[in-house]
PDB file of N, CA and C in Angstrom:
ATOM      1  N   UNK A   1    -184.106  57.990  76.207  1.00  0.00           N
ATOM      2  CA  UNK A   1    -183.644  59.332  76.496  1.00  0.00           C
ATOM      3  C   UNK A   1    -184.643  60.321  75.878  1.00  0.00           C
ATOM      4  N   UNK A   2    -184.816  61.262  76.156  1.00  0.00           N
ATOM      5  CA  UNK A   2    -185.744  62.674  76.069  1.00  0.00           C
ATOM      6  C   UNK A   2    -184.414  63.569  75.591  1.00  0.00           C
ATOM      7  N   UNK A   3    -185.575  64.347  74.568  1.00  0.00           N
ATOM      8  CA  UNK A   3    -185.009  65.460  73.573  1.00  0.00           C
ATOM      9  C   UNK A   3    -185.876  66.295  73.362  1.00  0.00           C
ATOM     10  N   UNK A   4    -185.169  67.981  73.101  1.00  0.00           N
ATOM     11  CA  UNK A   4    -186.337  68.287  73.436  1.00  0.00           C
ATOM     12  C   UNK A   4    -185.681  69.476  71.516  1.00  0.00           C
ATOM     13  N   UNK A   5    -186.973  70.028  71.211  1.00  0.00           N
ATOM     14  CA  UNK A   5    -187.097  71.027  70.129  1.00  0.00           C
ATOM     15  C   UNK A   5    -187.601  71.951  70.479  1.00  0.00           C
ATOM     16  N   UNK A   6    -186.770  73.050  70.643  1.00  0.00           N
ATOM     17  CA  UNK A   6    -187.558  74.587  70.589  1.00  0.00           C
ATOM     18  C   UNK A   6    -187.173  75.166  69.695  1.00  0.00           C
ATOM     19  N   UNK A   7    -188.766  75.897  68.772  1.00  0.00           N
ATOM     20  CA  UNK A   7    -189.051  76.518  67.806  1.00  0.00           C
ATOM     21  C   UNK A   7    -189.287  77.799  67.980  1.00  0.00           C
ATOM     22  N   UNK A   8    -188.650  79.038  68.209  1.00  0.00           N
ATOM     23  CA  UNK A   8    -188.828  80.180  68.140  1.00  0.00           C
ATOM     24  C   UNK A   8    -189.385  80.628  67.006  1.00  0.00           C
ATOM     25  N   UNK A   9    -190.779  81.078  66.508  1.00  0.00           N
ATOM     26  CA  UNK A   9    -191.725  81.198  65.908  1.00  0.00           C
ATOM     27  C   UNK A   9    -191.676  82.999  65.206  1.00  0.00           C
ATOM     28  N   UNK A  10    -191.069  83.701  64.292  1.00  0.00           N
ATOM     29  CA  UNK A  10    -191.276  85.009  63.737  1.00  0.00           C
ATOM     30  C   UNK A  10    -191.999  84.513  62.249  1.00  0.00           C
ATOM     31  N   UNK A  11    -192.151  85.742  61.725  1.00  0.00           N
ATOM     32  CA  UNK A  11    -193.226  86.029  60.405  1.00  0.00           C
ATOM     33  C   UNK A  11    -192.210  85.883  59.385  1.00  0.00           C
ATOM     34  N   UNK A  12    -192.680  84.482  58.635  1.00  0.00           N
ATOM     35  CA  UNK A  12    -192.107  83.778  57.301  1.00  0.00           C
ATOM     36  C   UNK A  12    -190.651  83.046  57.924  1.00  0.00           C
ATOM     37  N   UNK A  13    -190.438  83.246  59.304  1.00  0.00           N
ATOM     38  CA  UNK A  13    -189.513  81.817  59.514  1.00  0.00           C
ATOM     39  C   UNK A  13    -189.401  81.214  60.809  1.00  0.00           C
ATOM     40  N   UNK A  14    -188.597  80.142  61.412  1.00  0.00           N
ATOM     41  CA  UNK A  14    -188.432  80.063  62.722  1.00  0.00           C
ATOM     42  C   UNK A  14    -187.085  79.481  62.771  1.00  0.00           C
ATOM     43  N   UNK A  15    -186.715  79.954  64.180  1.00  0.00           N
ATOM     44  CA  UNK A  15    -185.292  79.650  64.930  1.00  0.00           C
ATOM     45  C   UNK A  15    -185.344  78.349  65.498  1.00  0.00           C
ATOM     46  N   UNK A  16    -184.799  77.014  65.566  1.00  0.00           N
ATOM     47  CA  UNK A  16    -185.082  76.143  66.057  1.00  0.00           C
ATOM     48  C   UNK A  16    -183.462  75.508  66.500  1.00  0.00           C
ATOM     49  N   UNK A  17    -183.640  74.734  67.851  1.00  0.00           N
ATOM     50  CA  UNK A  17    -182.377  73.880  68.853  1.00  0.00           C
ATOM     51  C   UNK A  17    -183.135  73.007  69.184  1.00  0.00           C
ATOM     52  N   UNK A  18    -182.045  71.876  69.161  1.00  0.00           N
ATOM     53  CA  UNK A  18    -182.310  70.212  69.537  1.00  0.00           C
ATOM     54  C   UNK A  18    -181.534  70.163  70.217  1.00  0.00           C
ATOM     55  N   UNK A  19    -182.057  69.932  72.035  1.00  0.00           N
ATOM     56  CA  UNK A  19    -181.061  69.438  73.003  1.00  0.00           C
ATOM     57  C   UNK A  19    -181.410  68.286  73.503  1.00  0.00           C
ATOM     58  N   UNK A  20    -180.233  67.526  74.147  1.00  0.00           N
ATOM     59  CA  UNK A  20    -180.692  66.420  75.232  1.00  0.00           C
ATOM     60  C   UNK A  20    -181.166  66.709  76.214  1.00  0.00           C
ATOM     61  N   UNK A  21    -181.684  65.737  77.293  1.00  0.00           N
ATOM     62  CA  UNK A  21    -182.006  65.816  78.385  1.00  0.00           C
ATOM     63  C   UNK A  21    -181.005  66.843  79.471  1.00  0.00           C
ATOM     64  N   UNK A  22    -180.138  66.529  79.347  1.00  0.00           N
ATOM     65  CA  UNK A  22    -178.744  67.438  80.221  1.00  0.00           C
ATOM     66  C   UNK A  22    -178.669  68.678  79.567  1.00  0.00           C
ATOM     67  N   UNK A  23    -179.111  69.468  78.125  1.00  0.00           N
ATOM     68  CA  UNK A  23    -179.490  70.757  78.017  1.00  0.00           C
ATOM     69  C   UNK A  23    -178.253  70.831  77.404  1.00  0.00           C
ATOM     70  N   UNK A  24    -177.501  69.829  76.819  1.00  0.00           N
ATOM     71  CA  UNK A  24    -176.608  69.393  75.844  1.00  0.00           C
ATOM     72  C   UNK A  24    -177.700  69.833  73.764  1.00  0.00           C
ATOM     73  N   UNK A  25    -176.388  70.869  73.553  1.00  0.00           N
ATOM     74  CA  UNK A  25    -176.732  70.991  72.201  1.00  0.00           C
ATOM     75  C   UNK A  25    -176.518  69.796  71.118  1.00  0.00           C
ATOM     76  N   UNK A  26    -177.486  69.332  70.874  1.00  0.00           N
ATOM     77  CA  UNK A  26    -177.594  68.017  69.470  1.00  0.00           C
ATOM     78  C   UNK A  26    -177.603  68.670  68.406  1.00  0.00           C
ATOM     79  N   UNK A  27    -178.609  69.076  68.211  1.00  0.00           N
ATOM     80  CA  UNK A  27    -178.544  70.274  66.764  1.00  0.00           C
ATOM     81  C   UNK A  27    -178.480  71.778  67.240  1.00  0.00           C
ATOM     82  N   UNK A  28    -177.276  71.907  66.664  1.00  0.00           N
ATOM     83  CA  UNK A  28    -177.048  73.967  66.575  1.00  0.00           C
ATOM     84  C   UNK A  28    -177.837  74.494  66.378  1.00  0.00           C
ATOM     85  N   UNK A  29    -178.268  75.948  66.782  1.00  0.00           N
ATOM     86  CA  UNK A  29    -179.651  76.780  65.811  1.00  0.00           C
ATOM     87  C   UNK A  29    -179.291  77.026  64.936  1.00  0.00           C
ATOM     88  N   UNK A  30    -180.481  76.629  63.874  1.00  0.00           N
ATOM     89  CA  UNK A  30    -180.229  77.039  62.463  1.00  0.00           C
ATOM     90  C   UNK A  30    -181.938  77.491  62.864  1.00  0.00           C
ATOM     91  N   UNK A  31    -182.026  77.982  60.974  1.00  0.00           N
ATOM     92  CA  UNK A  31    -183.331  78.277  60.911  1.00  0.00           C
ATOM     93  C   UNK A  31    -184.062  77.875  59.556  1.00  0.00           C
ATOM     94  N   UNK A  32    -185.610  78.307  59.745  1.00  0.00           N
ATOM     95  CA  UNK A  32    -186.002  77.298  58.592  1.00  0.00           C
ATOM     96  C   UNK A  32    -187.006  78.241  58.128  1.00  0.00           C
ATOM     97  N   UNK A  33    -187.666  78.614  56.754  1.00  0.00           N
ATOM     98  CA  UNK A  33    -187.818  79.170  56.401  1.00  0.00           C
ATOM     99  C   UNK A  33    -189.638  78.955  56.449  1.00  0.00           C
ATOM    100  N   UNK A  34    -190.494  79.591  56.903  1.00  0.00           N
ATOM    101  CA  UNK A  34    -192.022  79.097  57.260  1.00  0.00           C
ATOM    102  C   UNK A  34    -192.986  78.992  55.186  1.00  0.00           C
ATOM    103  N   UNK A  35    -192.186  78.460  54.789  1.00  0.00           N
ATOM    104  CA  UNK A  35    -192.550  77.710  53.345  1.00  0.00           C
ATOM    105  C   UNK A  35    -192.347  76.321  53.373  1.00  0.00           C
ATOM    106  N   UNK A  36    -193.202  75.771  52.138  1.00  0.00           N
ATOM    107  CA  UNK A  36    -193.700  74.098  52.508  1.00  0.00           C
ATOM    108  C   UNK A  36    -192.119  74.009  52.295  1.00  0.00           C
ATOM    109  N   UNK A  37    -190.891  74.478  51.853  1.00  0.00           N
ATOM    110  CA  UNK A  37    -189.547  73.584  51.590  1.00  0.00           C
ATOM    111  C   UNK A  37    -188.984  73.719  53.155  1.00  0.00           C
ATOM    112  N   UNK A  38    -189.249  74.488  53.849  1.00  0.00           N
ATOM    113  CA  UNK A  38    -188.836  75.010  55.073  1.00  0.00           C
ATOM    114  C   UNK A  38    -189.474  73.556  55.972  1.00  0.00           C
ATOM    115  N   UNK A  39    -190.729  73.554  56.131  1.00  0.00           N
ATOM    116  CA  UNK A  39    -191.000  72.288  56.426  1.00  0.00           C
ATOM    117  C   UNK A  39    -190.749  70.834  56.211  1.00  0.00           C
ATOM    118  N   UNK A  40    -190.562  70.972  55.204  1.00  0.00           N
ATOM    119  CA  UNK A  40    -189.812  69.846  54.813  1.00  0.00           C
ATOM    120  C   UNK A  40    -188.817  69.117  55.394  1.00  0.00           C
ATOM    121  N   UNK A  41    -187.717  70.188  55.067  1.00  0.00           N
ATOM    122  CA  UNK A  41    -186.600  70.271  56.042  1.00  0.00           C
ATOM    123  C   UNK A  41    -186.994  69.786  57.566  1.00  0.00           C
ATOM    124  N   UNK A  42    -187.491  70.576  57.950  1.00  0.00           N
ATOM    125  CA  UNK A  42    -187.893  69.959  59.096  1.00  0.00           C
ATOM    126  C   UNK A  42    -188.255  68.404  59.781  1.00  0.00           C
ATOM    127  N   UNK A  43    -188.936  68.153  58.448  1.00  0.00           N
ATOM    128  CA  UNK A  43    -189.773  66.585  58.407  1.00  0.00           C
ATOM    129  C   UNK A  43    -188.278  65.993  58.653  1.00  0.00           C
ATOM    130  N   UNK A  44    -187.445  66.275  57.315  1.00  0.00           N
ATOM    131  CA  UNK A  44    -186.133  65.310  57.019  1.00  0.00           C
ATOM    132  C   UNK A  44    -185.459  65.190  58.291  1.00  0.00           C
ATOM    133  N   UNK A  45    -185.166  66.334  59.059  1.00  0.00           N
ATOM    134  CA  UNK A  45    -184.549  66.767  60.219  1.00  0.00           C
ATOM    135  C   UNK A  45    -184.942  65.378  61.545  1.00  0.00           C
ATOM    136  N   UNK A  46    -186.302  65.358  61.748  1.00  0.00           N
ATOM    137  CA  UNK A  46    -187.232  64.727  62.487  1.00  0.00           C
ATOM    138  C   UNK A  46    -186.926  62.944  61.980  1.00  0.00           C
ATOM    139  N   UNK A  47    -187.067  62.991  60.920  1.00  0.00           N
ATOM    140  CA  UNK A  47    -186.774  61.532  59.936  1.00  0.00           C
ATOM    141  C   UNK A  47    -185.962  61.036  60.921  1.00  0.00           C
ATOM    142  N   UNK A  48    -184.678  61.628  60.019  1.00  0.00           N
ATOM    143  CA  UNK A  48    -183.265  61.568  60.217  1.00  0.00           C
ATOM    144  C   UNK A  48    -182.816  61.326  61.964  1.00  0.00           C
ATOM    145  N   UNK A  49    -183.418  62.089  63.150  1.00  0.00           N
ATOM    146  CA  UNK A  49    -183.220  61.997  63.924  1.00  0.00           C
ATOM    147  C   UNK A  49    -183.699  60.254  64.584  1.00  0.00           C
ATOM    148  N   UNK A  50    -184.652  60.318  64.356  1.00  0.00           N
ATOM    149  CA  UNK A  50    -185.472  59.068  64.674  1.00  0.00           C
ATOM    150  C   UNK A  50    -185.032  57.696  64.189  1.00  0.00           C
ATOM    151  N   UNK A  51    -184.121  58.028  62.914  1.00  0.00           N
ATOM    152  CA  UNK A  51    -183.582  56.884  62.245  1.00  0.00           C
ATOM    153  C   UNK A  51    -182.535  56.650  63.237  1.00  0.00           C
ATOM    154  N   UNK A  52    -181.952  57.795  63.944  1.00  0.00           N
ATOM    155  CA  UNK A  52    -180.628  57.302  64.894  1.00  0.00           C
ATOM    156  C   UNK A  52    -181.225  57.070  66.102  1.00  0.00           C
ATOM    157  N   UNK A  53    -182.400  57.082  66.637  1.00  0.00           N
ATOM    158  CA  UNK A  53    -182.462  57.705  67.969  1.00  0.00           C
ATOM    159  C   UNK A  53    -183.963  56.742  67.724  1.00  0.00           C
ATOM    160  N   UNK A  54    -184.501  55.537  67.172  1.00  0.00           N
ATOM    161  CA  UNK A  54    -185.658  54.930  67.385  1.00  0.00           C
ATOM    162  C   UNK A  54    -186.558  54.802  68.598  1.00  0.00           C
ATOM    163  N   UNK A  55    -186.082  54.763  69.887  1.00  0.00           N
ATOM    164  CA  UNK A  55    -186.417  54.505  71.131  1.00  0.00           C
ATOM    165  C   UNK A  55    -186.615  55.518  71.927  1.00  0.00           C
ATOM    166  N   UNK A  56    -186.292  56.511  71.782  1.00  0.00           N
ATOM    167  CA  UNK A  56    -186.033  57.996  72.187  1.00  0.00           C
ATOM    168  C   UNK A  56    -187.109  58.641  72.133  1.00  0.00           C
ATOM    169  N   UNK A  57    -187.877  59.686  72.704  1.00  0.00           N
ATOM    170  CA  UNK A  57    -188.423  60.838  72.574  1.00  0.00           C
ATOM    171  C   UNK A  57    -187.947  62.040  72.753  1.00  0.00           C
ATOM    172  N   UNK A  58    -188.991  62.701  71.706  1.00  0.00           N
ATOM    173  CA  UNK A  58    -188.755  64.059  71.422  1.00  0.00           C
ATOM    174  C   UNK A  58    -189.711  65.112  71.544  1.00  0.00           C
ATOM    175  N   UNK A  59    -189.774  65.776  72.374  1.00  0.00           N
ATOM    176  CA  UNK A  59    -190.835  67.193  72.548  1.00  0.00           C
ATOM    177  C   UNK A  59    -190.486  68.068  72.073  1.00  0.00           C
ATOM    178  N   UNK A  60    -191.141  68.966  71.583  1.00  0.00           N
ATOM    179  CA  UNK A  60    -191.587  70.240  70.729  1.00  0.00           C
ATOM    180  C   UNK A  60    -191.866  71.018  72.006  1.00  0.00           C
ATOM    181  N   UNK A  61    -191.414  72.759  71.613  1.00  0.00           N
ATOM    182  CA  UNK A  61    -192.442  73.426  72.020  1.00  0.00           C
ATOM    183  C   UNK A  61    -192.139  74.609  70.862  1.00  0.00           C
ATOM    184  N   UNK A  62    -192.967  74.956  70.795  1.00  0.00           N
ATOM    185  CA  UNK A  62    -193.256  76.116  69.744  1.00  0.00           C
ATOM    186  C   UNK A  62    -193.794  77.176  70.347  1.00  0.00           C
ATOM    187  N   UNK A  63    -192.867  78.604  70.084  1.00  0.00           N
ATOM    188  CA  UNK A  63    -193.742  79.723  70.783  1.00  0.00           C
ATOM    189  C   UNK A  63    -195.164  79.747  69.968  1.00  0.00           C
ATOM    190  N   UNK A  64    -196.093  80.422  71.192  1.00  0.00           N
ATOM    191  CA  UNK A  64    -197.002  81.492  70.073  1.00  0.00           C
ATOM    192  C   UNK A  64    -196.864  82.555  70.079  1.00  0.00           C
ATOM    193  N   UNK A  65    -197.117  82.893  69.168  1.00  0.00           N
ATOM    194  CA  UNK A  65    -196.846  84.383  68.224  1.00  0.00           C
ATOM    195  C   UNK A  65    -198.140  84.662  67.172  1.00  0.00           C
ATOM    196  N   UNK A  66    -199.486  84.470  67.832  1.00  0.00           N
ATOM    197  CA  UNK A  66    -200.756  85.139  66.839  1.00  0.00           C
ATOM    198  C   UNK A  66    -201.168  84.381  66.574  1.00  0.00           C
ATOM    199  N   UNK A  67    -200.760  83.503  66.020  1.00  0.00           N
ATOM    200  CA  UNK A  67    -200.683  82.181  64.534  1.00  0.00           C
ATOM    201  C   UNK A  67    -200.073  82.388  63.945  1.00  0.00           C
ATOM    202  N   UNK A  68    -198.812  82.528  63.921  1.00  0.00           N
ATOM    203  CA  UNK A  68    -197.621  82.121  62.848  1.00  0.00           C
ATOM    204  C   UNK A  68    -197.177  80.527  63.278  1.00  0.00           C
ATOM    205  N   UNK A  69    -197.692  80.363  64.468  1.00  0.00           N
ATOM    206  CA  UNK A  69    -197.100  79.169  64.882  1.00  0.00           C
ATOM    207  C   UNK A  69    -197.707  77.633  64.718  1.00  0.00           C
ATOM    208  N   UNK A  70    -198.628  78.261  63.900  1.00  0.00           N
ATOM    209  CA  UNK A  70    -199.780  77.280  63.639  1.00  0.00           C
ATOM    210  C   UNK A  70    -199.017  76.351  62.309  1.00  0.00           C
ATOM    211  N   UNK A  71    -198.713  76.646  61.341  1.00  0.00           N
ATOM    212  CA  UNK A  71    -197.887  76.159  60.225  1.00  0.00           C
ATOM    213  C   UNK A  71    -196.697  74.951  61.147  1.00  0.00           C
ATOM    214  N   UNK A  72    -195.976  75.624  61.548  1.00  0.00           N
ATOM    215  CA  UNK A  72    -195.188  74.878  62.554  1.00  0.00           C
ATOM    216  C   UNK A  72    -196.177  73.397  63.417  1.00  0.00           C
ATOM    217  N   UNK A  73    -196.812  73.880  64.523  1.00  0.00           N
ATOM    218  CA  UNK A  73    -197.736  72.760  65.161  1.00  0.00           C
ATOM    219  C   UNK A  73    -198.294  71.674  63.599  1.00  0.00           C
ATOM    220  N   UNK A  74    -198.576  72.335  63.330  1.00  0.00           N
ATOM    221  CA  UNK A  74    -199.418  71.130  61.994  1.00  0.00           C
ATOM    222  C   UNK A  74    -198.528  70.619  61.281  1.00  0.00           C
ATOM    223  N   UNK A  75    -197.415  70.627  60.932  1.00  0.00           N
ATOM    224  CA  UNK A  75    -195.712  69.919  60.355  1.00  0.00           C
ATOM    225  C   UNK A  75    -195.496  68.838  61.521  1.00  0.00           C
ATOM    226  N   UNK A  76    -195.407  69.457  62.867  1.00  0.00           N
ATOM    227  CA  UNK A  76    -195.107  68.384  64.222  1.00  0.00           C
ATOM    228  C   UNK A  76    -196.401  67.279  63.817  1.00  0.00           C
ATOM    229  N   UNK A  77    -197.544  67.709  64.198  1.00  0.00           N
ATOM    230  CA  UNK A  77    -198.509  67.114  64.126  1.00  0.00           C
ATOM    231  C   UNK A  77    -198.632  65.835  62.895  1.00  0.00           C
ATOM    232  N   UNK A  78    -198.190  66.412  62.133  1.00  0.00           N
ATOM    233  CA  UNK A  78    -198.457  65.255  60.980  1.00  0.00           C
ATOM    234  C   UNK A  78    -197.561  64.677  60.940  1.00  0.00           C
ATOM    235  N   UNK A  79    -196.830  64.561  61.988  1.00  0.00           N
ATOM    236  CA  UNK A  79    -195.547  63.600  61.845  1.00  0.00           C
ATOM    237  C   UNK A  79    -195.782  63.101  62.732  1.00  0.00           C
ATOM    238  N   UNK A  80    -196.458  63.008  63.590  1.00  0.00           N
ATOM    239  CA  UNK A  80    -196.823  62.017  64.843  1.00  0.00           C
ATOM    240  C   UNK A  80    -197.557  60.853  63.913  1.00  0.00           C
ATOM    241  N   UNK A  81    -198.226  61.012  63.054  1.00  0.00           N
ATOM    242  CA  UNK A  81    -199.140  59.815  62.291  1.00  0.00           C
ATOM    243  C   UNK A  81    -198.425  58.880  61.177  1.00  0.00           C
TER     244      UNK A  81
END
């Protein structure tokens, strides 16, 4: 199954929803604060999902907004490895 993450990207935080394929809410919007604990969170978030959901994919999209969104992409990014 496919999941998808959208990161609505503003200055020092972002808005983020985890839906299924059917556009079914998995995770509520919350938000996360664009500091390394903010990321973090995120990582755990991503962990955590994957621990239930091993077989599954998950896409990102992240607005851009200048480069604020760059902090964000490089958190995704290093979790692909």
């Amino acid at each position: 199954m496919n999941y998808y993450l959208g990161i609505d990207v503003s200055k020092g935080y972002a808005d983020l929803i985890l839906l299924d394929n059917q556009k079914n809410i998995v995770e509520k919007n919350f938000q996360l604060d664009d500091t390394s604990q903010g990321h973090n969170q995120l990582s755990d978030l991503i962990r955590k999902f994957f621990s239930r959901h091993p077989k599954d994919t998950l896409y990102a999209a992240v607005e851009s907004t200048g480069g604020y969104e760059n902090n964000w992409l490089n958190t995704l990014q290093n979790l692909q490895t």
